[in-house]
Protein backbone atom coordinates (compact mmCIF):
# COMPACT_ATOMS: atom_id res chain seq x y z
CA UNK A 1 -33.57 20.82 78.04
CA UNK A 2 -37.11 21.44 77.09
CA UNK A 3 -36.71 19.55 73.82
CA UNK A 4 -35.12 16.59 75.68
CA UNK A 5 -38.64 16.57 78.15
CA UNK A 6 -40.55 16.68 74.83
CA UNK A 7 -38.81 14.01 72.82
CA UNK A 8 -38.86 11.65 76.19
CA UNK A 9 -42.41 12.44 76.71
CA UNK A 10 -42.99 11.40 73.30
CA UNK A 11 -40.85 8.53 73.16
CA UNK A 12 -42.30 6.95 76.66
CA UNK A 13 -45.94 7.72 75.14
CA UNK A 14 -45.13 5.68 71.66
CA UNK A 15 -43.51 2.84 73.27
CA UNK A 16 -46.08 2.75 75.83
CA UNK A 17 -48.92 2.71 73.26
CA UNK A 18 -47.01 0.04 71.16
CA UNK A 19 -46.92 -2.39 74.32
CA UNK A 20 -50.07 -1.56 75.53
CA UNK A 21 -51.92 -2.13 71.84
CA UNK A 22 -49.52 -5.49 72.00
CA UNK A 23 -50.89 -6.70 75.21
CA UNK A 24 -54.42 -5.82 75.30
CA UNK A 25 -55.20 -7.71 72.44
CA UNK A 26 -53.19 -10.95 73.39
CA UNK A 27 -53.54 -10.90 77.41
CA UNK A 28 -55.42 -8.31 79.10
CA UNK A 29 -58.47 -8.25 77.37
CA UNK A 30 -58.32 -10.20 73.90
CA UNK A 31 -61.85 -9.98 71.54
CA UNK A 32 -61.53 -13.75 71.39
CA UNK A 33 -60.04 -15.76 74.53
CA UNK A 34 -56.58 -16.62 73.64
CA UNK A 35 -56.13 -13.83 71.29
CA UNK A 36 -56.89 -12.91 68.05
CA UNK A 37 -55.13 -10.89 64.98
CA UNK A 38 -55.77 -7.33 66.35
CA UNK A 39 -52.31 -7.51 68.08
CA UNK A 40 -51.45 -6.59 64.44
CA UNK A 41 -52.72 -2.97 64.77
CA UNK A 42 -49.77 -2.11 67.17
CA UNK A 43 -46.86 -2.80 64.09
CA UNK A 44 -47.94 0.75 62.44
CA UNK A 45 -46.61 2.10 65.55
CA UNK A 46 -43.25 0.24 64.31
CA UNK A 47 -42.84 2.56 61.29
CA UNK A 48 -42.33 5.91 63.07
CA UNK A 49 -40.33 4.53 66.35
CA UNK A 50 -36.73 5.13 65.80
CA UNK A 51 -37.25 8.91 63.86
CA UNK A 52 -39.15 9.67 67.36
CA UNK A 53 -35.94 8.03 69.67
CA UNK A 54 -33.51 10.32 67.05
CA UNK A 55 -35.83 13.48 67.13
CA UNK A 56 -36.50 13.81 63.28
CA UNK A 57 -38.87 16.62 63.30
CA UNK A 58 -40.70 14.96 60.13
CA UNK A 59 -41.40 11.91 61.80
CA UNK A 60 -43.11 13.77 64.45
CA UNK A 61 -45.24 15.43 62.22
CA UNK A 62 -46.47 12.45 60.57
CA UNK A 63 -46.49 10.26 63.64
CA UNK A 64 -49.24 12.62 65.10
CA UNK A 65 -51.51 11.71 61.97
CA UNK A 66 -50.48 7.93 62.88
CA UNK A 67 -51.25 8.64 66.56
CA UNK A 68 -54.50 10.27 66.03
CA UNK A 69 -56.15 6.66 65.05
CA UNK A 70 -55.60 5.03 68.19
CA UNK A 71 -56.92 8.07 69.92
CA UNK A 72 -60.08 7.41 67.95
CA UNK A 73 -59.93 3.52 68.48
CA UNK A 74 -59.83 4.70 72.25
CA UNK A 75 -63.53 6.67 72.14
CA UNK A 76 -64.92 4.42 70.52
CA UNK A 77 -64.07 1.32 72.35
CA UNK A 78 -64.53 3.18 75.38
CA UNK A 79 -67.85 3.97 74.40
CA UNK A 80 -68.67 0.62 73.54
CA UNK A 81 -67.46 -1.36 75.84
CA UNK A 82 -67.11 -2.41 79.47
CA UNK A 83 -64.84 -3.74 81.97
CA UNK A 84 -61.45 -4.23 81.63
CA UNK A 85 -61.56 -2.93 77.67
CA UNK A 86 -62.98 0.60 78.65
CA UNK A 87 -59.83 1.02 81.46
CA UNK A 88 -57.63 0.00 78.85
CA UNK A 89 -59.20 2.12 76.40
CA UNK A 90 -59.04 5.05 78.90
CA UNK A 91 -55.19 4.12 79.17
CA UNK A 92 -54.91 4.32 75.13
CA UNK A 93 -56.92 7.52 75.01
CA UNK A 94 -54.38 9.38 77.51
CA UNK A 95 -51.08 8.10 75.82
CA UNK A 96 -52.61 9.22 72.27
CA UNK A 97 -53.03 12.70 73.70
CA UNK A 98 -49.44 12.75 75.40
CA UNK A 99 -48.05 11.69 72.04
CA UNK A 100 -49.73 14.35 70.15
CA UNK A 101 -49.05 17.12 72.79
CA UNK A 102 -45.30 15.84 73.38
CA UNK A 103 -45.22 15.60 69.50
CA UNK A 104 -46.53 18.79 68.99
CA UNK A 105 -44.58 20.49 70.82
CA UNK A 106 -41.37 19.44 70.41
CA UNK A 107 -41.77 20.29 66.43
CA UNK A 108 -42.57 24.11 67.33
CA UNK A 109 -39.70 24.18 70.17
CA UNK A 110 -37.37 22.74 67.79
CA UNK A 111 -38.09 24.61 64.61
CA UNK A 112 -38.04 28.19 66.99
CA UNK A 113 -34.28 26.90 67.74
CA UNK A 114 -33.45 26.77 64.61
CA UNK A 115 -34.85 30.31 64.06
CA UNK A 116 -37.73 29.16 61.12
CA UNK A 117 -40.76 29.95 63.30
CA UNK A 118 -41.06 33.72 64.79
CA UNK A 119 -40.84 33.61 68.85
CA UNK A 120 -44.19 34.65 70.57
C-alpha cells in the first residue's frame, strides 16, 4: 500500500514536471513570444518515464539525479525572474522535491520488502 502511494506520488510528480516544462516554455511564459527551443529540456524527462509507471527501483535511483536539475533550473529562475516565470518556477521547484522524496522513498520501502536493507 505504501509503495503504491510512493510510486503514484512519483509518477503524478514526473508527468506533472514533463507537462509543466512542455507548457511553460511554449504557452505560459515562453523566453521569446511564440516559443522558443527550451520546450526541448522536458524530453530528458522522457527517458526515465515508463521504469517510474513499472516501479524499477533503478530507474528511481537515477531519475532523482535527472530530477535534481530541474530543481536547480527552479532556484535559479526563481531568483531571476518575475511574474508569471517565478510562479511557474515555484510550481517546478515543489514537483522536483515530490519526485525526489516520492523517489526516495519508495527505493528504501521497496528494498526493506525485499529484506536487503535492515528495518529501523
Amino acid at each position: 500500500m505504501v509503495t503504491t502511494l510512493l510510486q503514484l506520488s512519483a509518477s503524478v510528480s514526473l508527468i506533472a514536471l514533463l507537462f509543466l516544462c512542455l507548457l511553460w516554455e511554449t504557452t505560459l511564459s515562453p523566453i521569446r513570444p511564440g516559443g522558443s527551443l527550451l520546450f526541448l529540456k522536458a524530453l530528458p524527462l522522457l527517458l526515465p518515464l515508463f521504469g517510474v509507471l513499472r516501479g524499477k527501483i533503478y530507474t528511481y535511483q537515477w531519475a532523482v539525479l535527472l530530477v535534481l536539475a530541474y530543481f536547480c533550473e527552479g532556484v535559479v529562475r526563481a531568483w531571476s525572474e518575475r511574474g508569471v516565470s517565478r510562479v511557474l518556477s515555484a510550481v517546478e521547484i515543489a514537483l522536483s522535491v515530490d519526485f525526489v522524496l516520492s523517489a526516495a522513498l519508495y527505493v528504501r520501502v521497496s528494498r526493506q520488502r525485499v529484506g536487503r536493507l535492515p528495518s529501523a
